[in-house]
Protein backbone atom coordinates (compact mmCIF):
# COMPACT_ATOMS: atom_id res chain seq x y z
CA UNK A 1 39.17 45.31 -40.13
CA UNK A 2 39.55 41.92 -41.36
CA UNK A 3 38.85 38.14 -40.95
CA UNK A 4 39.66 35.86 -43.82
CA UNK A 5 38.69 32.29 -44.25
CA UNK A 6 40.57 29.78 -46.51
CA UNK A 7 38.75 27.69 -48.53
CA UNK A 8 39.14 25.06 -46.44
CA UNK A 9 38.16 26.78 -43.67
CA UNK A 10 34.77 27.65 -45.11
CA UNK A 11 33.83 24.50 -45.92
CA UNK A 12 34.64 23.08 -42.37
CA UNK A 13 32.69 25.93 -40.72
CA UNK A 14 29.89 24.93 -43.33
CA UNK A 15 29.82 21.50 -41.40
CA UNK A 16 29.67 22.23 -37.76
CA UNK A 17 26.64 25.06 -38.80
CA UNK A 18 24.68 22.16 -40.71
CA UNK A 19 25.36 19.83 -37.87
CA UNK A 20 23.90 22.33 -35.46
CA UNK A 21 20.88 24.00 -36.90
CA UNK A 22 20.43 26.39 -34.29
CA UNK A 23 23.90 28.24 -34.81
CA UNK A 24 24.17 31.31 -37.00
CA UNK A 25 27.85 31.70 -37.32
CA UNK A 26 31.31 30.83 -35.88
CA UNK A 27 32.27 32.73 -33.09
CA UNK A 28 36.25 33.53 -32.98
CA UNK A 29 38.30 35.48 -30.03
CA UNK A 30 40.81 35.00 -27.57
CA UNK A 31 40.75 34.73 -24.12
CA UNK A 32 43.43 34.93 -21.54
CA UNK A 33 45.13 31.77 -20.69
CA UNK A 34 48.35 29.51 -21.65
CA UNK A 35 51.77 30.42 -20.48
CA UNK A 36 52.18 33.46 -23.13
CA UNK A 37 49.27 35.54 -22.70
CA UNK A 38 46.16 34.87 -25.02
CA UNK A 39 44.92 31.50 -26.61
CA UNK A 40 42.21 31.32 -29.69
CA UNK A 41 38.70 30.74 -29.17
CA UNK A 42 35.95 28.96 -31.37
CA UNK A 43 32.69 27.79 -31.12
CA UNK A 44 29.72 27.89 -33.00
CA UNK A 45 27.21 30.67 -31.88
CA UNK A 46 23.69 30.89 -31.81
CA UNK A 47 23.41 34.81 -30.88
CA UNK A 48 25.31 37.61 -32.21
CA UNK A 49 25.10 40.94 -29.72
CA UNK A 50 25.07 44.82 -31.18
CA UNK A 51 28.31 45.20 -30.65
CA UNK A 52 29.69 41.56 -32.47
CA UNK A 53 31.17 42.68 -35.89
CA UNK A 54 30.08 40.18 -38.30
CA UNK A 55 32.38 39.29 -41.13
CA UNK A 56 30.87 37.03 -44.24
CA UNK A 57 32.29 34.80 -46.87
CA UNK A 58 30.85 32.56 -48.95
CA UNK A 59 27.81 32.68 -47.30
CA UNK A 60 29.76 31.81 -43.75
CA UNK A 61 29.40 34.15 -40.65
CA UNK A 62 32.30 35.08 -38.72
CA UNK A 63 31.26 36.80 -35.59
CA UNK A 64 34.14 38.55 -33.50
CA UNK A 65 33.22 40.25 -30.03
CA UNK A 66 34.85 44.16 -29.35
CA UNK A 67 37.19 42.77 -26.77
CA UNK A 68 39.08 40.26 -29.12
CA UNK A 69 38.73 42.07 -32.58
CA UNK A 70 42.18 44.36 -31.99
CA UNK A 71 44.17 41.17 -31.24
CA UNK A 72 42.77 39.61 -34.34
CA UNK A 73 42.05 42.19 -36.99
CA UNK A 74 43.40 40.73 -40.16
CA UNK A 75 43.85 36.89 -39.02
CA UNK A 76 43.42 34.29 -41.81
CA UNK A 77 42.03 31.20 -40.58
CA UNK A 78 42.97 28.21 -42.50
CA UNK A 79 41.78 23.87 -41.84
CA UNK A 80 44.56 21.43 -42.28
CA UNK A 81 45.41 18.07 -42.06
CA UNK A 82 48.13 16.49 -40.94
CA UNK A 83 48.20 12.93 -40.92
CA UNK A 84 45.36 12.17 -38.49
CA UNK A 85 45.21 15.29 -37.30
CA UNK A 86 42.97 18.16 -38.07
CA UNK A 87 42.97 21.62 -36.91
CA UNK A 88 41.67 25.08 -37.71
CA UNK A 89 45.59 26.79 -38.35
CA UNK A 90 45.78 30.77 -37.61
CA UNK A 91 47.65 33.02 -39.74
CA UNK A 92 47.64 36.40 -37.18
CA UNK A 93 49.53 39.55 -38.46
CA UNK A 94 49.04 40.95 -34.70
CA UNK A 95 51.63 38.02 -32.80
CA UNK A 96 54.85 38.57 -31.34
CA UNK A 97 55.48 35.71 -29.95
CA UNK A 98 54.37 32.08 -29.12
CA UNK A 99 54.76 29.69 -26.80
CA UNK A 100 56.86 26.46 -27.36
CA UNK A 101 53.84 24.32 -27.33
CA UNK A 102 51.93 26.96 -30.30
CA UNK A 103 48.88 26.88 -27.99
CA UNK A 104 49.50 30.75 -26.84
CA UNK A 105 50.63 34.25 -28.13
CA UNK A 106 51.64 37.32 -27.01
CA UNK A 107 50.86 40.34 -29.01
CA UNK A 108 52.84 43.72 -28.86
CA UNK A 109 51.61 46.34 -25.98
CA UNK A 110 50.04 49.38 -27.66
């Protein structure tokens, strides 16, 4: 099981945990919501429970709760910018579909 962060992505994370001296690591997950099924979730954490799995790169902790880690096993999170936008960009091997708006995806029913 796998989490992969872009360079990018490292050094962004790298910002919000400096800003916030309390957090230990980025949380990621889903949660149920949006018109297809599941939407991302991220936030910076300042606990990680027994039964988190912990992924590290680059000295960056990537903590992923039991519920969420089958829908995002092997996602490579990316930052880009585009124009004046900026946004953490997911790369998940696990989505079947998305919605038209990119803010939801389904994932096939094992």
């Amino acid at each position: 099981m796998t989490i992969h962060l872009t360079d990018s992505a490292v050094a962004r994370v790298r910002q919000f945990l400096h800003a916030d001296p309390n957090a230990q690591a980025l949380r990621f997950g889903v949660k149920r919501t949006g018109c297809s099924g599941y939407a991302y979730t991220v936030e910076l954490t300042d606990s990680i429970a027994a039964n988190d799995r912990v992924f590290e790169q680059d000295g960056v902790r990537v903590v992923v709760g039991p519920e969420s880690l089958p829908l995002v096993d092997g996602t490579e999170i990316d930052f880009g910018k585009e124009g004046l936008n900026a946004a953490f960009v997911f790369r998940n091997p696990n989505v079947a579909a998305e919605c038209g708006c990119g803010e939801s995806f389904t994932v096939e029913e094992q």
